[in-house]
C-alpha atoms as a PDB file:
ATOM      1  CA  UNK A   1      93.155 116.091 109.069  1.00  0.00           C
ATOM      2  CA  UNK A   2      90.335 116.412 111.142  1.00  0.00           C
ATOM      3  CA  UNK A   3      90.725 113.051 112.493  1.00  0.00           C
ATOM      4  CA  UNK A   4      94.305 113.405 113.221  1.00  0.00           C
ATOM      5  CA  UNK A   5      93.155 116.716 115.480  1.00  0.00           C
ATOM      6  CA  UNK A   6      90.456 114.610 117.456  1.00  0.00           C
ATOM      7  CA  UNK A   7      92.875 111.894 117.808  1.00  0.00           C
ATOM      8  CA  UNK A   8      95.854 111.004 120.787  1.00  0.00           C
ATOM      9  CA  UNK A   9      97.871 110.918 117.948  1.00  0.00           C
ATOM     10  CA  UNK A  10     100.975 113.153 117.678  1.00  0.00           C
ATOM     11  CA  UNK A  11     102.525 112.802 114.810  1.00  0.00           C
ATOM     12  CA  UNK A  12     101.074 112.846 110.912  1.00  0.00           C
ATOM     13  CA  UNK A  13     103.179 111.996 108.048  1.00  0.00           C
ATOM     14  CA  UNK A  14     101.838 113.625 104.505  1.00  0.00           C
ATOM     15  CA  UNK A  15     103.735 112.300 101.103  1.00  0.00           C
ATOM     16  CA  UNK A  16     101.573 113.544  98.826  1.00  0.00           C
ATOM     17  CA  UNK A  17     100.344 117.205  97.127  1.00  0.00           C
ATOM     18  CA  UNK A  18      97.052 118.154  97.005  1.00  0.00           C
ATOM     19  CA  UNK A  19      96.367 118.579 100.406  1.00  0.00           C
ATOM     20  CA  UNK A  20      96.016 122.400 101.372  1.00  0.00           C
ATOM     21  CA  UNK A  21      95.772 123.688  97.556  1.00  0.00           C
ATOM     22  CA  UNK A  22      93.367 126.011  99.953  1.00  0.00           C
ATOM     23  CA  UNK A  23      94.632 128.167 102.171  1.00  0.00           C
ATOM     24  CA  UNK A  24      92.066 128.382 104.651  1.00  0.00           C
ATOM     25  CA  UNK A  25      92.982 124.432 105.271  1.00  0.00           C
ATOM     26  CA  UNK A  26      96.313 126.383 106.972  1.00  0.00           C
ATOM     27  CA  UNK A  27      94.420 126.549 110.268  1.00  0.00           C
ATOM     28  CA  UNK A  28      93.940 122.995 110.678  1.00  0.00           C
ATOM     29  CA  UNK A  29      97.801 122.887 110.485  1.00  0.00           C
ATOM     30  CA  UNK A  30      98.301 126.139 112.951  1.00  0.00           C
ATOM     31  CA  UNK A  31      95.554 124.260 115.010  1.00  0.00           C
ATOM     32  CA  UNK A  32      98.018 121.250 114.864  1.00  0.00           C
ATOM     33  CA  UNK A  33     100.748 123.239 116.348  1.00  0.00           C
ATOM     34  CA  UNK A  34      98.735 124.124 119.340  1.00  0.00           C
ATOM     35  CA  UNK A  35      97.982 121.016 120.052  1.00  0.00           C
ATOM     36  CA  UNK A  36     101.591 120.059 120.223  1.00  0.00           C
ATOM     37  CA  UNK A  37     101.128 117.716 116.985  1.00  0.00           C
ATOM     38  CA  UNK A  38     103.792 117.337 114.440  1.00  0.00           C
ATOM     39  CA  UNK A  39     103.366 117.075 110.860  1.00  0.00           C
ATOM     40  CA  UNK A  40     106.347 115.827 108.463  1.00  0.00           C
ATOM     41  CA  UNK A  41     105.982 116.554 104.896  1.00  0.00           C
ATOM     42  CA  UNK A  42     107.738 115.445 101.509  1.00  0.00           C
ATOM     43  CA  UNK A  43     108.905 118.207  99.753  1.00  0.00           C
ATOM     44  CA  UNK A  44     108.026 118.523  96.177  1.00  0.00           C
ATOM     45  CA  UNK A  45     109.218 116.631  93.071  1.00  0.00           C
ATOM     46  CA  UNK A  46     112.331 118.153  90.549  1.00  0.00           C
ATOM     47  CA  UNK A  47     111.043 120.702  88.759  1.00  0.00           C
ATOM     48  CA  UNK A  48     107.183 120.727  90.692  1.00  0.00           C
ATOM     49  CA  UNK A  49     105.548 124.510  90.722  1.00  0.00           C
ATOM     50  CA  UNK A  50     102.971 123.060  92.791  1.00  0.00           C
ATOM     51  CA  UNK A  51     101.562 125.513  95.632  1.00  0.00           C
ATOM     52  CA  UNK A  52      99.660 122.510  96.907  1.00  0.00           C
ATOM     53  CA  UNK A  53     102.148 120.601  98.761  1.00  0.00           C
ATOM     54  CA  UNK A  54     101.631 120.976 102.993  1.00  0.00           C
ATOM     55  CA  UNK A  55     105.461 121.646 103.012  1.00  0.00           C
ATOM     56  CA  UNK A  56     104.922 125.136 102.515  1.00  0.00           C
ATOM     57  CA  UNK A  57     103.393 125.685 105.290  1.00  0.00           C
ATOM     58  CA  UNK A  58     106.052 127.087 108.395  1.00  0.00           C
ATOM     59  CA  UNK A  59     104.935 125.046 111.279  1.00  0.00           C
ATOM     60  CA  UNK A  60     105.208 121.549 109.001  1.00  0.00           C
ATOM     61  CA  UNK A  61     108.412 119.864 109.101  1.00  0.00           C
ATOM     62  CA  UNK A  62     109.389 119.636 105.453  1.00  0.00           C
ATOM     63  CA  UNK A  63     111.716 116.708 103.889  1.00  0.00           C
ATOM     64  CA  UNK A  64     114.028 116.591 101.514  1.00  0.00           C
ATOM     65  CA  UNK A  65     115.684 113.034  99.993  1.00  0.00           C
ATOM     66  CA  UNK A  66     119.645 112.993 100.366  1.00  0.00           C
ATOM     67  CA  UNK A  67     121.191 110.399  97.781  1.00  0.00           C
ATOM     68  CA  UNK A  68     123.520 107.928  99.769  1.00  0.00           C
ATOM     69  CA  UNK A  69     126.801 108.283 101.146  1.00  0.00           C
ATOM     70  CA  UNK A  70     127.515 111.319  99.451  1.00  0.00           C
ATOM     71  CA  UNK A  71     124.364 113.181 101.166  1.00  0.00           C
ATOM     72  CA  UNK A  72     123.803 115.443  97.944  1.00  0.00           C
ATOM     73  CA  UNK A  73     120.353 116.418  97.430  1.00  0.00           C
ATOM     74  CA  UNK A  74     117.743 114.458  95.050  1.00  0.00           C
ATOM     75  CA  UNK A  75     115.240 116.687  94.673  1.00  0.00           C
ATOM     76  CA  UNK A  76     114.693 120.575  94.870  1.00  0.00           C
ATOM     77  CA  UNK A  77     112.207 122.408  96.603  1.00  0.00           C
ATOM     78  CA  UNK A  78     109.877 124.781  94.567  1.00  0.00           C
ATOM     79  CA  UNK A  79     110.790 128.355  95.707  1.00  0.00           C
ATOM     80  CA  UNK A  80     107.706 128.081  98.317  1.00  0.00           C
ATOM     81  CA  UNK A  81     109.123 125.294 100.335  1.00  0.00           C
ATOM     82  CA  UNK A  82     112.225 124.894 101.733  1.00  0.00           C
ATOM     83  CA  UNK A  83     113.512 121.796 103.881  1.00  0.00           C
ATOM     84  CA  UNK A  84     114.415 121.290 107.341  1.00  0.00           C
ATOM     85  CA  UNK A  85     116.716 118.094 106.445  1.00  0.00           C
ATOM     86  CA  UNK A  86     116.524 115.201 104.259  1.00  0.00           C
ATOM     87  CA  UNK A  87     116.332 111.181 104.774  1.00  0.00           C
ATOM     88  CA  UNK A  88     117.569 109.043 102.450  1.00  0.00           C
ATOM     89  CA  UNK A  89     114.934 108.088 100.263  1.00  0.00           C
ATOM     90  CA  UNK A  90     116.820 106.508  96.830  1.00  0.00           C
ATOM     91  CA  UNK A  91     116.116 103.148  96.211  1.00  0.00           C
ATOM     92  CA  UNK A  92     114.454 101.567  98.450  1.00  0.00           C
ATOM     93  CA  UNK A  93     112.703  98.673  98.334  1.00  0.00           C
ATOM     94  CA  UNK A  94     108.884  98.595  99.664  1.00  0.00           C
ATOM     95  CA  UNK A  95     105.605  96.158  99.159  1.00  0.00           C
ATOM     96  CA  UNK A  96     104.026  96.290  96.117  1.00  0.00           C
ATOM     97  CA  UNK A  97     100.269  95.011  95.270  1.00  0.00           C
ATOM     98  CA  UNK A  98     100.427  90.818  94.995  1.00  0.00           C
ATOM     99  CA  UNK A  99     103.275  90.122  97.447  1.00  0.00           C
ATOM    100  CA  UNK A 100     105.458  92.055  94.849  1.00  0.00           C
ATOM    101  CA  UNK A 101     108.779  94.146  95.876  1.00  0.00           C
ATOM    102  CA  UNK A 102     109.519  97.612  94.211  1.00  0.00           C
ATOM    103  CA  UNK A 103     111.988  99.810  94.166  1.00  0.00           C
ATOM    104  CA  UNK A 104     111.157 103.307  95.025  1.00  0.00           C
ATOM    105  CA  UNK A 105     113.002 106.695  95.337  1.00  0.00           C
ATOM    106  CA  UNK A 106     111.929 110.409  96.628  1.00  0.00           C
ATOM    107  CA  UNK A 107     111.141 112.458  98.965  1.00  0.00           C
ATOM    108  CA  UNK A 108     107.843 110.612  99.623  1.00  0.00           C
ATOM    109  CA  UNK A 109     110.124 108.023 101.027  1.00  0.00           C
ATOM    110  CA  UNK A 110     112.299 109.719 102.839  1.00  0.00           C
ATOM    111  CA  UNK A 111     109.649 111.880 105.243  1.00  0.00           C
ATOM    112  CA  UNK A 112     108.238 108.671 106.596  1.00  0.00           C
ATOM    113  CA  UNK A 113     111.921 107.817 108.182  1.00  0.00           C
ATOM    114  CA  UNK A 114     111.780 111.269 109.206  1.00  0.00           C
ATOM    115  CA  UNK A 115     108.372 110.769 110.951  1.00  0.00           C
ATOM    116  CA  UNK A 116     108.933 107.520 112.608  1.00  0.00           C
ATOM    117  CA  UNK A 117     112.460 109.023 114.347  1.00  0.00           C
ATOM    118  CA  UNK A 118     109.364 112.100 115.632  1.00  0.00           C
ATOM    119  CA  UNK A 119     107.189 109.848 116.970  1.00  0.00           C
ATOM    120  CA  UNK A 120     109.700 107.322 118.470  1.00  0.00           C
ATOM    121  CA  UNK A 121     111.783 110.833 120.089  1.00  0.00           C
ATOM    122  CA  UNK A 122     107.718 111.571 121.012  1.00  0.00           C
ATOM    123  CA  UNK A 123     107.591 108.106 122.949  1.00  0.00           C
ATOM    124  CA  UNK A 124     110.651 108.555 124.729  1.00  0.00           C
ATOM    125  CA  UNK A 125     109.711 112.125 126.160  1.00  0.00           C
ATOM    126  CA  UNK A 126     106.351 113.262 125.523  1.00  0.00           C
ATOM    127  CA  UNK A 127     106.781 116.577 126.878  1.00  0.00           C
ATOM    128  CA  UNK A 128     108.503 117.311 123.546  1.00  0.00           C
ATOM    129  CA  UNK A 129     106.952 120.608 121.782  1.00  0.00           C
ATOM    130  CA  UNK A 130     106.420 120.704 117.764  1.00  0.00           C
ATOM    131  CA  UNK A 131     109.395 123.331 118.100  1.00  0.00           C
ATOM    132  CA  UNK A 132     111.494 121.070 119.878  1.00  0.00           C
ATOM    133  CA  UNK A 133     111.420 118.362 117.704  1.00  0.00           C
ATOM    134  CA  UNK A 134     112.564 121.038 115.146  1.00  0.00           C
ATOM    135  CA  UNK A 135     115.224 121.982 116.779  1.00  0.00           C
ATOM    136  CA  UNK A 136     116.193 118.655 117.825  1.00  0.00           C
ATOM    137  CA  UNK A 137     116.098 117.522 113.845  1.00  0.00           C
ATOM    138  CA  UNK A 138     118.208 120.359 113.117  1.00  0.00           C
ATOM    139  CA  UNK A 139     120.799 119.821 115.273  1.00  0.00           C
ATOM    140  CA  UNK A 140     120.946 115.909 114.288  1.00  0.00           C
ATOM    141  CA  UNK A 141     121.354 116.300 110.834  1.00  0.00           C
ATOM    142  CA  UNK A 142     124.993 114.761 109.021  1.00  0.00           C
ATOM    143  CA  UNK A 143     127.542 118.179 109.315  1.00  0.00           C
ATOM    144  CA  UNK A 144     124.760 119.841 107.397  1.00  0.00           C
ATOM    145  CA  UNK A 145     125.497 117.758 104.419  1.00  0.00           C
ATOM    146  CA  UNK A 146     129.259 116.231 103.894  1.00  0.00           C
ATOM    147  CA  UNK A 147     129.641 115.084 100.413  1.00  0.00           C
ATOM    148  CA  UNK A 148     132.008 112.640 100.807  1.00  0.00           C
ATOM    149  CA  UNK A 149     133.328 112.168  96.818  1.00  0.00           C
ATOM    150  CA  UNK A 150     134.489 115.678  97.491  1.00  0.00           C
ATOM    151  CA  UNK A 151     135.308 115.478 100.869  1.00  0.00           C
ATOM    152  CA  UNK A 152     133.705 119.158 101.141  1.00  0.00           C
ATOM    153  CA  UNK A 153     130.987 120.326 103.493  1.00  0.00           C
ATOM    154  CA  UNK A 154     127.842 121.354 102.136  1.00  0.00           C
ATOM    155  CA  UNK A 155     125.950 124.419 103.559  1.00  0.00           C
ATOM    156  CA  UNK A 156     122.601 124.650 103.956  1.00  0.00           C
ATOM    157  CA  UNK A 157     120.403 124.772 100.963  1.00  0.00           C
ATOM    158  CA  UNK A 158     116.648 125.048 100.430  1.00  0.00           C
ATOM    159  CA  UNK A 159     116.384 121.378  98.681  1.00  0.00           C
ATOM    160  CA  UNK A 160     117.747 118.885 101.725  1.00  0.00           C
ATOM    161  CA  UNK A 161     117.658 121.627 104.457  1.00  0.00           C
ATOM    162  CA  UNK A 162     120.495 120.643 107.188  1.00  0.00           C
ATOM    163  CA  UNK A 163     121.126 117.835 105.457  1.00  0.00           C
ATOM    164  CA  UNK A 164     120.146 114.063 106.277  1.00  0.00           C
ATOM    165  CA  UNK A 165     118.885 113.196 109.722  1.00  0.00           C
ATOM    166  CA  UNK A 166     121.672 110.948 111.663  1.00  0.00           C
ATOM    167  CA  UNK A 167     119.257 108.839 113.692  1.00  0.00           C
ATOM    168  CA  UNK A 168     121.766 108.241 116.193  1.00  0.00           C
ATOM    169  CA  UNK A 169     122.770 111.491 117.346  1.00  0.00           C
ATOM    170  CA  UNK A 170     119.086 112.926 117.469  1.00  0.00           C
ATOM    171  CA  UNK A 171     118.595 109.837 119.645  1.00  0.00           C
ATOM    172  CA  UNK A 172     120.836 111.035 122.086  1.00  0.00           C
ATOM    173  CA  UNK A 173     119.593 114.549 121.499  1.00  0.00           C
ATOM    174  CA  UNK A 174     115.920 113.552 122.450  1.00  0.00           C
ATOM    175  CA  UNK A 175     117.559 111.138 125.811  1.00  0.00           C
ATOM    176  CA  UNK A 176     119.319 114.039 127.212  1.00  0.00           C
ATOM    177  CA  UNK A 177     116.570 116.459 127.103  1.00  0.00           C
ATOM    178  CA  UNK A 178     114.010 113.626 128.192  1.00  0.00           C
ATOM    179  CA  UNK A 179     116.855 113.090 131.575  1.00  0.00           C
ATOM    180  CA  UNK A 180     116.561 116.994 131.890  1.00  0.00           C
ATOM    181  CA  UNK A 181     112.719 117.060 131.722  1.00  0.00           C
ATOM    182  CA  UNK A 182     113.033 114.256 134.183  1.00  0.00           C
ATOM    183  CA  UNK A 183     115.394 115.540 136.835  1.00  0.00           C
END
């Protein structure tokens, strides 16, 4: 973490628990936020009680994993960590040791999708705060949630946040306030 604060990077992706078990490990993360970094976090596993995971934390953009096309949520928060939005994280297919392929679902897959669209929106206008980004996300997210076997919207809930990201439309979010940071 320390790194990441030294560094001209702006954006840290974390899919893992473990890291701020310790509280005092809060300020690097506050710190962060002053620096304008953003930090995107899988949420916890089904069923996890563990206080360890950097989603808990308010400035860190948490992630939940939306199951695809219906946009329900795959995994639930513990009560300490709630999402922003999801990214669809079921099934994917990554690198595995040995030139292997495997087939991977979670929220640990979903939150780096959720980082990259961050640091490309941070590319594109670099003026971006760690709250804008936020707000951006939220606003970009699919109807927050339409499950489409039902054909009902979905409000929002503490597992998948907003719902999953739409890419698109937080690309035009991010172009029109780069134009008005530009004009």
């Amino acid at each position: 973490m320390r790194n990441f604060l030294d560094s001209d990077d702006r954006v840290l992706n974390i899919s893992m628990s473990g890291f701020c078990g310790d509280r005092t490990k809060w300020a690097l993360f506050d710190e962060a936020e002053r620096r304008g970094k953003v930090i995107v976090a899988a949420m916890p596993s089904q069923g996890s009680t563990d206080g360890e995971f950097p989603c808990v934390h308010p400035t860190v953009i948490a992630t939940g994993s939306a199951h695809y096309p219906n946009n329900g949520a795959a995994y639930t928060a513990n009560p300490d960590c709630k999402a922003l939005l999801s990214g669809y994280g079921e099934r994917l297919n990554v690198l595995g040791a040995a030139n292997t392929t495997l087939t991977g679902s979670g929220t640990s897959f979903a939150a780096p999708a959720i980082s990259a669209a961050v640091w490309l929106a941070l590319q594109t206008c670099p003026a971006l705060t760690p709250n804008d980004i936020r707000e951006l996300l939220k606003s970009s997210a699919i109807e927050a949630g339409h499950d489409s076997a039902s054909g009902r919207d979905l409000p929002f809930d503490d597992s998948r946040g907003w719902g999953p990201l739409n890419a698109s439309i937080f690309a035009q979010h991010v172009t029109r306030f780069a134009m008005c940071e530009n004009s």
